[in-house]
N, C-alpha and C. Protein backbone atom coordinates (compact mmCIF):
# COMPACT_ATOMS: atom_id res chain seq x y z
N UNK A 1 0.83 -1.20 0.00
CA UNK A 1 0.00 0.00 0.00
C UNK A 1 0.86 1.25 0.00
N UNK A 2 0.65 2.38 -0.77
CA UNK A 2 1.09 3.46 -0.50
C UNK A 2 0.95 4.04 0.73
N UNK A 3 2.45 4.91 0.79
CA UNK A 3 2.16 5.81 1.97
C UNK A 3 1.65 6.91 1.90
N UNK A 4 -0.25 6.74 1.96
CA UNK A 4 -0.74 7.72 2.05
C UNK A 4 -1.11 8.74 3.42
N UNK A 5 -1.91 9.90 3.41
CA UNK A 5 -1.47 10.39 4.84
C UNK A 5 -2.59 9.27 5.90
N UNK A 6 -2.05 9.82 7.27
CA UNK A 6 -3.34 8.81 7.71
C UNK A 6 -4.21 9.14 7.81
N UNK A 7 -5.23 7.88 8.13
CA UNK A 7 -6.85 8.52 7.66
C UNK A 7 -7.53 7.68 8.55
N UNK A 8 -8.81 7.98 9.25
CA UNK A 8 -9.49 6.97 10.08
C UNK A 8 -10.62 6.11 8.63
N UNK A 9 -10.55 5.26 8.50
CA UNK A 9 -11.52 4.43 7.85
C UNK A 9 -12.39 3.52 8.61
N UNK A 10 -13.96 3.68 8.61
CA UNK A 10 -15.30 3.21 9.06
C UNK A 10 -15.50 2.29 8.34
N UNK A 11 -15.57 1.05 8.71
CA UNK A 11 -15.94 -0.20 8.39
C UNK A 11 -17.30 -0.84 8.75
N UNK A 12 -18.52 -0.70 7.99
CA UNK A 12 -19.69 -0.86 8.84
C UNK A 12 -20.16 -2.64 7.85
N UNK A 13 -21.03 -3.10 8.05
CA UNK A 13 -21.44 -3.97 7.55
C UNK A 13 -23.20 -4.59 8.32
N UNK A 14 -23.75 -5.39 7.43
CA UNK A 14 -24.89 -6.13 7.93
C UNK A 14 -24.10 -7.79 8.66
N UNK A 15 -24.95 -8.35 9.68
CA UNK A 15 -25.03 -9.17 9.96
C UNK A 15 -24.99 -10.45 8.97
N UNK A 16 -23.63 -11.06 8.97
CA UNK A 16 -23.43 -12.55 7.48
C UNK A 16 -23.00 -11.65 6.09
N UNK A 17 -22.35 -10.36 6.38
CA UNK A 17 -21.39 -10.44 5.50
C UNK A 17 -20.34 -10.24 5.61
N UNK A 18 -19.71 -10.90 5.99
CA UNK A 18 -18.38 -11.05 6.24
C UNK A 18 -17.35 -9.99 6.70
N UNK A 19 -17.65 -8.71 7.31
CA UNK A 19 -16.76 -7.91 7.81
C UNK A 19 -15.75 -8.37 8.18
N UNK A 20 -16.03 -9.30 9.48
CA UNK A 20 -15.30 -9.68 10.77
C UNK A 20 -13.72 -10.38 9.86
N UNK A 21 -14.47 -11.27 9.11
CA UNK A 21 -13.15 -12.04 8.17
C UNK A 21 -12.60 -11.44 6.94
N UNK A 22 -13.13 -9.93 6.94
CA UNK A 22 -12.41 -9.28 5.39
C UNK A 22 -11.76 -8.54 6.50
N UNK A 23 -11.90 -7.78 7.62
CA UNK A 23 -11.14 -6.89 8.36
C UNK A 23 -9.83 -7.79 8.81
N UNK A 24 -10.24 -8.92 9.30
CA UNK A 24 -8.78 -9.72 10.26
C UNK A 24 -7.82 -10.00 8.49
N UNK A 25 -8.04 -10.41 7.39
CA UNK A 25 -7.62 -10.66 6.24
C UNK A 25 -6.46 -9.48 5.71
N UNK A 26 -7.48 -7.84 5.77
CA UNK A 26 -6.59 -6.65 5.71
C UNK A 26 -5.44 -6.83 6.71
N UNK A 27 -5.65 -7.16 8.00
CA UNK A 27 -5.14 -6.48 8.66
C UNK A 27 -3.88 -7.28 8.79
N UNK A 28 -3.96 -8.76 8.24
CA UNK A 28 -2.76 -9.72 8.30
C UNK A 28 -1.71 -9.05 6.85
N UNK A 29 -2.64 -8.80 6.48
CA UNK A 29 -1.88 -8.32 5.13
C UNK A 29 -0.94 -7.07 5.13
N UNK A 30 -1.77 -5.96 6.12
CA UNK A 30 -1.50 -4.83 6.21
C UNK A 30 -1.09 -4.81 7.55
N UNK A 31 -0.18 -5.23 8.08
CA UNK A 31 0.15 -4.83 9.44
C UNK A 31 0.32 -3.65 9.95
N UNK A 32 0.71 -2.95 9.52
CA UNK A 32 0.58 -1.32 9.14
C UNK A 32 -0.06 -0.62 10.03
N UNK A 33 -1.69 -1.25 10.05
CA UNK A 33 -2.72 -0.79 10.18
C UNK A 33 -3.52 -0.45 11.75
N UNK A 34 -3.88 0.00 12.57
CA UNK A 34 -3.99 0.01 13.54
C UNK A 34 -5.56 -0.29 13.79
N UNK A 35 -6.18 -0.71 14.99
CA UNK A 35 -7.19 -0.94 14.89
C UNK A 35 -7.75 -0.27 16.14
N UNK A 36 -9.33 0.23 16.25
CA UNK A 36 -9.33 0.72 17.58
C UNK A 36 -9.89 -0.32 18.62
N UNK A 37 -9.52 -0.32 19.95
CA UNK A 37 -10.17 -1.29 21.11
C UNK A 37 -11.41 -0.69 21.90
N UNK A 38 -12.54 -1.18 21.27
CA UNK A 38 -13.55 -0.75 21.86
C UNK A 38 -13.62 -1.14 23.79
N UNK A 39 -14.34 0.22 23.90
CA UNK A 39 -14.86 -0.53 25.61
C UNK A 39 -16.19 -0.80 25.30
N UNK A 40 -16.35 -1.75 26.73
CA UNK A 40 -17.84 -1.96 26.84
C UNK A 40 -18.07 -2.87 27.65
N UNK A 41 -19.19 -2.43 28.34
CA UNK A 41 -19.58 -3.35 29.50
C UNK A 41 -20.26 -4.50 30.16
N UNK A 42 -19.75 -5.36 28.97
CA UNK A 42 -20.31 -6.74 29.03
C UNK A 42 -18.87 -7.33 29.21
N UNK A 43 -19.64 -8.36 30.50
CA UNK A 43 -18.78 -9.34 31.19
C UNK A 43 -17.53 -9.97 30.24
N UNK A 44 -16.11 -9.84 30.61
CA UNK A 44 -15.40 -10.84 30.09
C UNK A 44 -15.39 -11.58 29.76
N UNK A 45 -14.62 -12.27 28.35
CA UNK A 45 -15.26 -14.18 28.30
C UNK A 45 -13.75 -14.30 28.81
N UNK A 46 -13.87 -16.16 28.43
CA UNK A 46 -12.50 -16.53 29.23
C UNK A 46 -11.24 -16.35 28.44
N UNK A 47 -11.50 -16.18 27.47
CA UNK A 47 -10.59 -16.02 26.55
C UNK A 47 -10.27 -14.64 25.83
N UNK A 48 -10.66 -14.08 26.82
CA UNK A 48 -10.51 -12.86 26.48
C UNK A 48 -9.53 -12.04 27.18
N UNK A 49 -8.73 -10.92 26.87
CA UNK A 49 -8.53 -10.04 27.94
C UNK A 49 -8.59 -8.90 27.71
N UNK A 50 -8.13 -7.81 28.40
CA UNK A 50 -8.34 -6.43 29.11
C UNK A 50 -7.27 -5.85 28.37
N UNK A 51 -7.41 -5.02 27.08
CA UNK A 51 -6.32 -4.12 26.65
C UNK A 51 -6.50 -4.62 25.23
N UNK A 52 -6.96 -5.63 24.98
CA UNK A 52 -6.41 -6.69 23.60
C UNK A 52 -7.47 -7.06 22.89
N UNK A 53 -8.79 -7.28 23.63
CA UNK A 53 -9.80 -7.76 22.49
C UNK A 53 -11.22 -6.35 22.90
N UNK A 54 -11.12 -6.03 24.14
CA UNK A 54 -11.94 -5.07 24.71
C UNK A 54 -11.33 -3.82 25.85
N UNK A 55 -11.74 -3.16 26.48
CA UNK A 55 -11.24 -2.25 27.38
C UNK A 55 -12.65 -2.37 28.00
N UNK A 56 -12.53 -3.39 29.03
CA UNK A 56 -13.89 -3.68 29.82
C UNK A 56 -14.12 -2.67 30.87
N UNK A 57 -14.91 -2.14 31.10
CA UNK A 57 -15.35 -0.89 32.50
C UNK A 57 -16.58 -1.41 32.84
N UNK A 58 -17.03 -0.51 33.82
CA UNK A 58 -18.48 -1.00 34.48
C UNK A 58 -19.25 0.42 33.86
N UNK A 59 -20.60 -0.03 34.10
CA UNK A 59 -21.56 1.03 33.08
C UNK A 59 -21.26 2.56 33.79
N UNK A 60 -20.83 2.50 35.26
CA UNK A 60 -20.59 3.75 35.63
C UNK A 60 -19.40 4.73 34.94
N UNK A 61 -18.35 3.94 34.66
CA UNK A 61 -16.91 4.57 33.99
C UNK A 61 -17.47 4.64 32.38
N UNK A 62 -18.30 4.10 31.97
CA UNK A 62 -18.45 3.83 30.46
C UNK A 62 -19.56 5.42 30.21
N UNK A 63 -20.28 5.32 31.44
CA UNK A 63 -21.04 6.92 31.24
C UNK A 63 -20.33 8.24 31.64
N UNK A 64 -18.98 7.72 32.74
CA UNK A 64 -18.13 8.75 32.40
C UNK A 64 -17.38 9.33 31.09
N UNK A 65 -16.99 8.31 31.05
CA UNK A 65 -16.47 8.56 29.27
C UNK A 65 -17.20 9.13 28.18
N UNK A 66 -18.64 8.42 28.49
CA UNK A 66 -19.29 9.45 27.30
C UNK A 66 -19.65 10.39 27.40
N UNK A 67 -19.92 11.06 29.11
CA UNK A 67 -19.90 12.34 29.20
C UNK A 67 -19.20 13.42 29.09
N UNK A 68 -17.77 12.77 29.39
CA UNK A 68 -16.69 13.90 29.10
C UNK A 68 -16.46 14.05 27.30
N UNK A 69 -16.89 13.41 27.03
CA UNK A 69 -16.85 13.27 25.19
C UNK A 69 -15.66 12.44 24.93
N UNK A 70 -15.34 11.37 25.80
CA UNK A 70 -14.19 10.66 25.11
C UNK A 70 -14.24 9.37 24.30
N UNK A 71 -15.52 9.40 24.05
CA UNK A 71 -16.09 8.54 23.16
C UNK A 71 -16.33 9.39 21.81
N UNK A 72 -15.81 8.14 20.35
CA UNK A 72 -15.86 8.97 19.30
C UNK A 72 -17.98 8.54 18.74
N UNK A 73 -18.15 7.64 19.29
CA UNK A 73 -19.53 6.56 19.22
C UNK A 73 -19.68 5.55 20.45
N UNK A 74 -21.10 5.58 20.44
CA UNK A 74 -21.05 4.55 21.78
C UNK A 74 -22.78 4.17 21.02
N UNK A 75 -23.20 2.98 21.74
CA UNK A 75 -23.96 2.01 21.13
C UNK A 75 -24.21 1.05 22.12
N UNK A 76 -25.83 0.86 22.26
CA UNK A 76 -26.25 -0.36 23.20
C UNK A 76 -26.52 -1.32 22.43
N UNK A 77 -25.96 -2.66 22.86
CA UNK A 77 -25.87 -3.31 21.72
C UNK A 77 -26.86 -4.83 22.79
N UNK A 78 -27.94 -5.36 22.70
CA UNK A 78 -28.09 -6.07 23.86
C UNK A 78 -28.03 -6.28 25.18
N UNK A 79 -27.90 -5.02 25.49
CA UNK A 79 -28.28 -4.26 27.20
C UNK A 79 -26.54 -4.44 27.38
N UNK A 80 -25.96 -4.39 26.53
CA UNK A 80 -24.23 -4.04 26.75
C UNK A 80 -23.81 -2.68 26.05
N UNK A 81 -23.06 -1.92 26.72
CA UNK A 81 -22.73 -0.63 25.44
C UNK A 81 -21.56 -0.68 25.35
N UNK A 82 -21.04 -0.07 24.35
CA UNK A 82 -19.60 -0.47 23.54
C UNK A 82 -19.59 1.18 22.86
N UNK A 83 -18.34 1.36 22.91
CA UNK A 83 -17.61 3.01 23.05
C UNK A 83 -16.31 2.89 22.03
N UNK A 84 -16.17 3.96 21.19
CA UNK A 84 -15.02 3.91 20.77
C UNK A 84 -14.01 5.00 21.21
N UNK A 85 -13.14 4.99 21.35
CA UNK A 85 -11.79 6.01 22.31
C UNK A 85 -11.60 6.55 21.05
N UNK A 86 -12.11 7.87 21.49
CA UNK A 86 -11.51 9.05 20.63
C UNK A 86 -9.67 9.20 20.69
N UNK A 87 -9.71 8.80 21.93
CA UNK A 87 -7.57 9.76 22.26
C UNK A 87 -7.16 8.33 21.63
N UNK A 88 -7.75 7.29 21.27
CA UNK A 88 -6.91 6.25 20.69
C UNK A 88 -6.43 6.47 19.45
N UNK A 89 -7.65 6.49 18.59
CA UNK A 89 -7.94 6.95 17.40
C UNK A 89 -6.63 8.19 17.16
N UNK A 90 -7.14 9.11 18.28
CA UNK A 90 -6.41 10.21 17.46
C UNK A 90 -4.47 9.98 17.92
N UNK A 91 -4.55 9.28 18.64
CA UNK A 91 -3.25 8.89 19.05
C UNK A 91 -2.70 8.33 17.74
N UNK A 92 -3.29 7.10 17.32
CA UNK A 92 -2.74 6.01 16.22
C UNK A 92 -2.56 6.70 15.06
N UNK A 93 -3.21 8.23 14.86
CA UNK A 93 -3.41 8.70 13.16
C UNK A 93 -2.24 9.83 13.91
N UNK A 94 -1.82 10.64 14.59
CA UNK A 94 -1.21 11.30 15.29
C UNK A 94 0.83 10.31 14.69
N UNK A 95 0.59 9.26 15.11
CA UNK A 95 1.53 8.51 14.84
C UNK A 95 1.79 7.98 13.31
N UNK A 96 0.76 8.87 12.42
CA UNK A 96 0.95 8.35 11.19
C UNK A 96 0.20 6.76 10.87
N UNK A 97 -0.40 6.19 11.78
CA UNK A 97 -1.33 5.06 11.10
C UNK A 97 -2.53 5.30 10.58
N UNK A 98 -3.11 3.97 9.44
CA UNK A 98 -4.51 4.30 9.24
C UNK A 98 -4.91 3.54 10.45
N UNK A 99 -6.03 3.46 10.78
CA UNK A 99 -6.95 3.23 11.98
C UNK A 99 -8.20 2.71 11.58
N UNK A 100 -8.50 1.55 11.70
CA UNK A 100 -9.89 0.75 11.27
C UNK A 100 -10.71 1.05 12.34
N UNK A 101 -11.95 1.12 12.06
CA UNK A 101 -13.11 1.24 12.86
C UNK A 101 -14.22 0.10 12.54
N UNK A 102 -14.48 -0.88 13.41
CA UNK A 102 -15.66 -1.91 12.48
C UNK A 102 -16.18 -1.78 13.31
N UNK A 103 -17.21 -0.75 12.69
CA UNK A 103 -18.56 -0.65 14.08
C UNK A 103 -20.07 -1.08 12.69
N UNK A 104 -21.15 -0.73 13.47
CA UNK A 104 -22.24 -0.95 12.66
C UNK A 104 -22.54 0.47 12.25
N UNK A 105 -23.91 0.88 11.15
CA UNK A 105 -24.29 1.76 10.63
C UNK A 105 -24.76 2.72 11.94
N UNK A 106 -25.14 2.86 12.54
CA UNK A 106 -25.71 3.89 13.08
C UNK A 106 -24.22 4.66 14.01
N UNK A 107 -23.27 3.47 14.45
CA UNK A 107 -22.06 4.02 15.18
C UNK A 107 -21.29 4.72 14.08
N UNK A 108 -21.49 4.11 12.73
CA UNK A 108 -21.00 5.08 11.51
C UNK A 108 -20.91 6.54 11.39
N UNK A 109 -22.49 7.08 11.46
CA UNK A 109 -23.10 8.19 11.69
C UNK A 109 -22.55 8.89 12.48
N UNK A 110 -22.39 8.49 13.82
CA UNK A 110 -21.56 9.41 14.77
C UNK A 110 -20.84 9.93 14.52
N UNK A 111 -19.98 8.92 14.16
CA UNK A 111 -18.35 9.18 13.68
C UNK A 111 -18.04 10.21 12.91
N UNK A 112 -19.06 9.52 11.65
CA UNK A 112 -18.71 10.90 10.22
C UNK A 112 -19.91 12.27 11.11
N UNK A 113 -20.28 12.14 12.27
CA UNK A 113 -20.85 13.75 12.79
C UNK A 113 -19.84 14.20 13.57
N UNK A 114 -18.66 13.22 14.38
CA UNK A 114 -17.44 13.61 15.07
C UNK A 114 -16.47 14.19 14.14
N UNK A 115 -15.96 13.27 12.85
CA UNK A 115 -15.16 13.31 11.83
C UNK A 115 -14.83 13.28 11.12
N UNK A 116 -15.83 14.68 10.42
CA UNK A 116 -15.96 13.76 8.91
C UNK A 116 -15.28 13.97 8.00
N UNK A 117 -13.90 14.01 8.65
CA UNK A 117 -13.20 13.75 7.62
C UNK A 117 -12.83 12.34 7.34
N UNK A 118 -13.46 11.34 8.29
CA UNK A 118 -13.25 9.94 8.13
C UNK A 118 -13.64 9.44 6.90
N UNK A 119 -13.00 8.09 6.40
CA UNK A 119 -13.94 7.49 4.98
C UNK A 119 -14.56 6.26 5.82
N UNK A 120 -15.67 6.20 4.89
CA UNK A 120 -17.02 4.88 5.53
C UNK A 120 -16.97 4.40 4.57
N UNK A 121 -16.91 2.91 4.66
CA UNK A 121 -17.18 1.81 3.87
C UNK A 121 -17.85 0.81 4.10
N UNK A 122 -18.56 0.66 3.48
CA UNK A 122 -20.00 -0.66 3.89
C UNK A 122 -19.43 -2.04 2.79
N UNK A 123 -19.78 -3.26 3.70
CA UNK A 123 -19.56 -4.19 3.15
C UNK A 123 -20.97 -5.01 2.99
N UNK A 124 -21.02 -5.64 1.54
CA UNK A 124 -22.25 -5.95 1.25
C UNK A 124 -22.05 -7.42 0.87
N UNK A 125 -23.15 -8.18 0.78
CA UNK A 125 -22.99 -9.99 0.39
C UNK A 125 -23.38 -9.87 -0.83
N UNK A 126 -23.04 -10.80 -1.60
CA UNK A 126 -22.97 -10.59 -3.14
C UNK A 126 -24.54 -10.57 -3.47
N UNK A 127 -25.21 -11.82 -2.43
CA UNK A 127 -26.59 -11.83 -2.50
C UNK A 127 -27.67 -12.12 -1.63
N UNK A 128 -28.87 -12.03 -1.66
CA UNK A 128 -29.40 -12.61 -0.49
C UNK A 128 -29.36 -13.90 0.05
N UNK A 129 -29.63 -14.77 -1.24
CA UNK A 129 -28.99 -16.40 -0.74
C UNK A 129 -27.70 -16.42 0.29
N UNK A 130 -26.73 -15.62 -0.45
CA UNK A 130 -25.41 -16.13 0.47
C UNK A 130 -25.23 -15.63 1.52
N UNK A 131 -25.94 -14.22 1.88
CA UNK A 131 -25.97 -13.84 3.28
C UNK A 131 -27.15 -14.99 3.92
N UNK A 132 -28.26 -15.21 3.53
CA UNK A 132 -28.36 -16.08 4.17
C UNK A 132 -28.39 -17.49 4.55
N UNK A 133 -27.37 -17.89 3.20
CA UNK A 133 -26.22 -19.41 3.75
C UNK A 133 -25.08 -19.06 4.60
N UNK A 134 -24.45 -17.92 4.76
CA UNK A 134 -23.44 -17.57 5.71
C UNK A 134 -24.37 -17.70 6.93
N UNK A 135 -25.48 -17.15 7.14
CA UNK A 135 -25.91 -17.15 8.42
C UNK A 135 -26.02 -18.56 9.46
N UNK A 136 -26.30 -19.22 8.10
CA UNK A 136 -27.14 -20.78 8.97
C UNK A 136 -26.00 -21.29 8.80
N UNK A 137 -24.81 -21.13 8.20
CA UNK A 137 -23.81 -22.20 8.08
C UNK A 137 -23.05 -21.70 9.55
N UNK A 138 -23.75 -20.91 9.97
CA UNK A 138 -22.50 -20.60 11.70
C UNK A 138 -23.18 -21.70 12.29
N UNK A 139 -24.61 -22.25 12.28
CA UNK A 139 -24.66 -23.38 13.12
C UNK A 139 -24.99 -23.47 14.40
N UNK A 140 -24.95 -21.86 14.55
CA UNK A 140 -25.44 -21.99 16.21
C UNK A 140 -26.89 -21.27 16.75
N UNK A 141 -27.13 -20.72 15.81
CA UNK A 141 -28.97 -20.14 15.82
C UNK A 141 -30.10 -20.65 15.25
N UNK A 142 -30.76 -20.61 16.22
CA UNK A 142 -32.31 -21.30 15.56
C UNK A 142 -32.95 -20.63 14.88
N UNK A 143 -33.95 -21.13 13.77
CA UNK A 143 -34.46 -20.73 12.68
C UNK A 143 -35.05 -19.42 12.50
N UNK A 144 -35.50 -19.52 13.78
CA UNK A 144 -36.18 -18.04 14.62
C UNK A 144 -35.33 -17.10 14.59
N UNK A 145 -34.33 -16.87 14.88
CA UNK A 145 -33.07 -16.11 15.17
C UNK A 145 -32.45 -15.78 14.03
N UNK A 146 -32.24 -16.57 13.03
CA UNK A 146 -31.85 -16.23 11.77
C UNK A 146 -32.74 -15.45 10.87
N UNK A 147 -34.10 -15.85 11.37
CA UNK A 147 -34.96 -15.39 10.20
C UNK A 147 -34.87 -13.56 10.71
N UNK A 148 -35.04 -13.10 12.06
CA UNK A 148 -34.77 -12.41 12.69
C UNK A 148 -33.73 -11.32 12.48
N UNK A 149 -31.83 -12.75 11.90
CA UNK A 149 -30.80 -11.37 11.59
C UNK A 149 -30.95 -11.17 10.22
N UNK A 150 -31.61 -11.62 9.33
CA UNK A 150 -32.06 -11.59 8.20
C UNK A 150 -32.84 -9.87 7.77
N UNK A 151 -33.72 -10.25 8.44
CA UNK A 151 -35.15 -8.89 8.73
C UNK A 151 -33.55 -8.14 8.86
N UNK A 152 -33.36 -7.66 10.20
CA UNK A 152 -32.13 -7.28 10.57
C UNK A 152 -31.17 -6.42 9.30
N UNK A 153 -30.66 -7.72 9.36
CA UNK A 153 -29.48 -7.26 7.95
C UNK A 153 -29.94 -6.59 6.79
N UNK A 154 -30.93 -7.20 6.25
CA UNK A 154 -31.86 -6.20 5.28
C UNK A 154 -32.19 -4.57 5.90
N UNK A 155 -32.72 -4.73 6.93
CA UNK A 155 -33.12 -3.17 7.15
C UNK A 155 -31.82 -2.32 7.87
N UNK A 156 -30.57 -3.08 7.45
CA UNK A 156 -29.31 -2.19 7.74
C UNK A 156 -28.41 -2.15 6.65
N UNK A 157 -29.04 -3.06 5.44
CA UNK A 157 -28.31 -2.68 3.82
C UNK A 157 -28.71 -1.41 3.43
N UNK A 158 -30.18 -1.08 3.66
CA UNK A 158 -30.64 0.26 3.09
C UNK A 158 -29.93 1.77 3.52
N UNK A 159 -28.75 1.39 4.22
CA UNK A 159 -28.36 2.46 4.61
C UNK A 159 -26.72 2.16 3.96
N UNK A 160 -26.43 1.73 3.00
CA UNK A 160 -25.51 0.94 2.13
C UNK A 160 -25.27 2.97 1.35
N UNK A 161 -26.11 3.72 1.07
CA UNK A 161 -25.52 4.81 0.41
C UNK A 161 -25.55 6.04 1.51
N UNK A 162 -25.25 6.09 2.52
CA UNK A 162 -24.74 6.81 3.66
C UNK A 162 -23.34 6.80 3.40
N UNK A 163 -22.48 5.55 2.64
CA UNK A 163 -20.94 5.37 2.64
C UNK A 163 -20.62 6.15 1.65
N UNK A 164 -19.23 5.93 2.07
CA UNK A 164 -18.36 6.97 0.92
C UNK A 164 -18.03 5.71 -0.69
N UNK A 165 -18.02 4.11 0.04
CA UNK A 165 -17.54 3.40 -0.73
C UNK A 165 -18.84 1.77 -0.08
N UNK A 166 -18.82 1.16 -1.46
CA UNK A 166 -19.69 -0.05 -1.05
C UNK A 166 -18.74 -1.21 -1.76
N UNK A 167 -18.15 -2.51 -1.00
CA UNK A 167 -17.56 -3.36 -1.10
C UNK A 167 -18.18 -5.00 -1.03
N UNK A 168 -18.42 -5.36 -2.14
CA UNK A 168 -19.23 -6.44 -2.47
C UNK A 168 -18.37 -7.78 -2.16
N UNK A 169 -18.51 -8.54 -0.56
CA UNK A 169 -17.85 -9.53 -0.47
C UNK A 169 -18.31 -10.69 -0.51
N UNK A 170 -17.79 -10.96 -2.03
CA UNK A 170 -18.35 -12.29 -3.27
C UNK A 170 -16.66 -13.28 -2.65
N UNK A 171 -15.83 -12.66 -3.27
CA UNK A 171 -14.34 -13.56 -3.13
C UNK A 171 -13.89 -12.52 -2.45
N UNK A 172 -13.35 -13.04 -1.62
CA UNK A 172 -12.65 -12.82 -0.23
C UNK A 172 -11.22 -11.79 -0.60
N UNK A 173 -10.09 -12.50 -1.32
CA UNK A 173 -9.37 -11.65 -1.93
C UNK A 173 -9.34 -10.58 -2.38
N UNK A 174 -10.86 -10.53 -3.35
CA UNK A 174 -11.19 -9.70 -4.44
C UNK A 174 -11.08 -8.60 -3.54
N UNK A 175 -12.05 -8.78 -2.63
CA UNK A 175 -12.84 -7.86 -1.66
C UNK A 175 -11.79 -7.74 -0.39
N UNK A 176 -10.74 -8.04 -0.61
CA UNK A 176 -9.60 -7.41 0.02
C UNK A 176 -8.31 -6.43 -0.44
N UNK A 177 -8.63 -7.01 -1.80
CA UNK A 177 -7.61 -6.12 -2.87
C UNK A 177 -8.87 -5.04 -2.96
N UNK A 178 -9.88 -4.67 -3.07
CA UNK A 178 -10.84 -3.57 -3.13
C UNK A 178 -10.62 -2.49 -1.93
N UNK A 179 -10.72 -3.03 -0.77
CA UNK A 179 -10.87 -2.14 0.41
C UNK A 179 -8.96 -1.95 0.40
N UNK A 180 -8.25 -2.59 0.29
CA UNK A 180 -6.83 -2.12 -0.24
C UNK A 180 -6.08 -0.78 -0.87
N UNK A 181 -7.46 -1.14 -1.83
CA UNK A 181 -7.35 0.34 -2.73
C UNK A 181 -8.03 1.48 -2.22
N UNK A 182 -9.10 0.97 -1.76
CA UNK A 182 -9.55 2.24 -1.02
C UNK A 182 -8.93 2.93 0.15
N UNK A 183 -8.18 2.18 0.59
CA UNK A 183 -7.15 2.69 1.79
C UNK A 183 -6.09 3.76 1.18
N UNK A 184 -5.86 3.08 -0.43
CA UNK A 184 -4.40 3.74 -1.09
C UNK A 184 -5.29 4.65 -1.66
N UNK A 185 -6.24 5.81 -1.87
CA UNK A 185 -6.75 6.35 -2.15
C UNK A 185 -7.29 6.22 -3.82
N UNK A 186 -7.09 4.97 -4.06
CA UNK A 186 -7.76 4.31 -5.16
C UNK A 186 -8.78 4.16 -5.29
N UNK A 187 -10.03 4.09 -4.99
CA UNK A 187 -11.33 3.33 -4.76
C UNK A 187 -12.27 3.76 -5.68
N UNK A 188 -11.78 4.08 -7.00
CA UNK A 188 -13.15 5.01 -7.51
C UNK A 188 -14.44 3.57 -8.33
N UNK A 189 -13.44 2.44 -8.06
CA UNK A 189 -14.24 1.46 -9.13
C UNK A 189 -15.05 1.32 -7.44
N UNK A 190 -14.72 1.63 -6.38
CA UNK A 190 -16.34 0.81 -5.20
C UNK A 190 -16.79 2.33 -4.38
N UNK A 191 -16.51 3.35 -5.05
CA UNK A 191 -17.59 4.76 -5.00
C UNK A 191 -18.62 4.35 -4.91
N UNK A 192 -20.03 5.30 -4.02
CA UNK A 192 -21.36 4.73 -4.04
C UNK A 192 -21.54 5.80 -5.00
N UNK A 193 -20.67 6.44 -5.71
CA UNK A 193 -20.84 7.36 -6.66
C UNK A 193 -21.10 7.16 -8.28
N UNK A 194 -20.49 5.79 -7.86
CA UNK A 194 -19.91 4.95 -9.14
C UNK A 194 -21.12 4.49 -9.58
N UNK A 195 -22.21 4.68 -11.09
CA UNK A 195 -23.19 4.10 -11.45
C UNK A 195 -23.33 2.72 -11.52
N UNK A 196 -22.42 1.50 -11.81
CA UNK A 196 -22.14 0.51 -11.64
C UNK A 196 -22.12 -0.16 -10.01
N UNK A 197 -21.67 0.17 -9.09
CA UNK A 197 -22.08 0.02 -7.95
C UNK A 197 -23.11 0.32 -7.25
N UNK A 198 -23.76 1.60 -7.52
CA UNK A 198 -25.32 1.65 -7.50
C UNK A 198 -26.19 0.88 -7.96
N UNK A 199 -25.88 0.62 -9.00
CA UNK A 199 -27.22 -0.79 -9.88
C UNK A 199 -26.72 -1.39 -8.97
N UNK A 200 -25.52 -2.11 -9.03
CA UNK A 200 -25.40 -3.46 -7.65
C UNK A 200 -26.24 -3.20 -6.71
N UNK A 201 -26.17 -2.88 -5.92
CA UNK A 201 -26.35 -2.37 -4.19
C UNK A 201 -28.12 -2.45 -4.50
N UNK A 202 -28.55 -1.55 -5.54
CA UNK A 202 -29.68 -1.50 -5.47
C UNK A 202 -30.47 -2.93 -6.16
N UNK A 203 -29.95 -2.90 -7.09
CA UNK A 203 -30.85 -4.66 -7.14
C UNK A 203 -30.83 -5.81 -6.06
N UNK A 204 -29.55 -5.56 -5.26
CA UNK A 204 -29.72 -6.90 -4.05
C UNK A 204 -30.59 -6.33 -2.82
N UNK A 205 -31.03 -4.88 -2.88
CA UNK A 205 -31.80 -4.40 -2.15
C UNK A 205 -33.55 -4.79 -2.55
N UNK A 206 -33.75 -4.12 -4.26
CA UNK A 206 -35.30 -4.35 -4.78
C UNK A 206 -35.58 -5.22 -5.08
N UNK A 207 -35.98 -5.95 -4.22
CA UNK A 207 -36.57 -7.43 -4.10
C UNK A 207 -38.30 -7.79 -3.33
């Protein structure tokens, strides 16, 4: 990747398309890259720890933080809320890194109302089938529940042209050499500007 200047980039996505495994993919590739550590105040798992996968607090320190404004977004996510550190962020781009953000659409919003000079990028499933064979192939939700992140995921694609860029993850690579370029200030082929990516986005939407 070029050394372009640094830049915070918003990574939002629906539920079964693959963010989680196009972000860890960049980021093996791009070591480069810095990522931010959300807080939030749901219990530890065991395999987890404190500094590295979360910055765990109790809901009292987590409403300190968002009161003093040191949250760049914060979000209840299942009676848990999850915060992103502004002084991190601005620490890591301060130091010359880019800085990933993989939050969802509405923590998006914040962000580009905190910073907008940030770029947002939405990641989309090539189709509805395969978002919802990714879903059931995790194996661990009942029919109910899927049908559920489905509804879900659909009524959080429609917000697919809020981004600066829309990234269609069909092949994994592809759609890693894409968000690649959009990092190197390449991206004009996954613009939501781009008429060709609009027909996309919008036909896997008008259904």
């Amino acid at each position: 990747m070029s050394a372009a200047p640094a830049r915070l980039f918003v990574i939002a996505a629906p539920s079964g398309a693959g963010k989680t495994t196009l972000v860890k993919a960049l980021t093996t590739r791009n070591p480069e890259l810095r990522f931010s550590i959300s807080y939030t105040t749901r219990p530890k798992r065991r395999n987890e720890a404190h500094g590295v996968d979360y910055l765990f607090v109790d809901e009292t320190e987590f409403e300190r933080l968002r009161a003093a404004g040191a949250l760049l977004e914060s979000a209840n996510v299942f009676d848990n809320l999850y915060g992103t550190s502004r002084e991190q962020v601005e620490e890591h781009l301060a130091a010359g890194h880019h800085v990933i953000l993989e939050i969802d659409w509405q923590g998006a919003q914040q962000v580009r109302s905190a910073m907008p000079e940030c770029i947002t990028v939405f990641i989309l499933p090539p189709s509805r089938e395969e978002l919802e064979r990714r879903l059931r192939s995790r194996g661990t939700d009942s029919d109910e529940v899927i049908e559920r992140r489905l509804r879900d995921a659909l009524s959080d694609m429609s917000h697919w042209d809020e981004f600066d860029y829309v990234i269609f993850n069909d092949d994994l690579d592809q759609a890693v050499a894409d968000l690649e370029a959009v990092l190197a200030g390449r991206g004009n082929a996954s613009a939501t500007t781009n008429p060709a990516v609009r027909k996309a986005a919008e036909a896997l939407l008008d259904r």
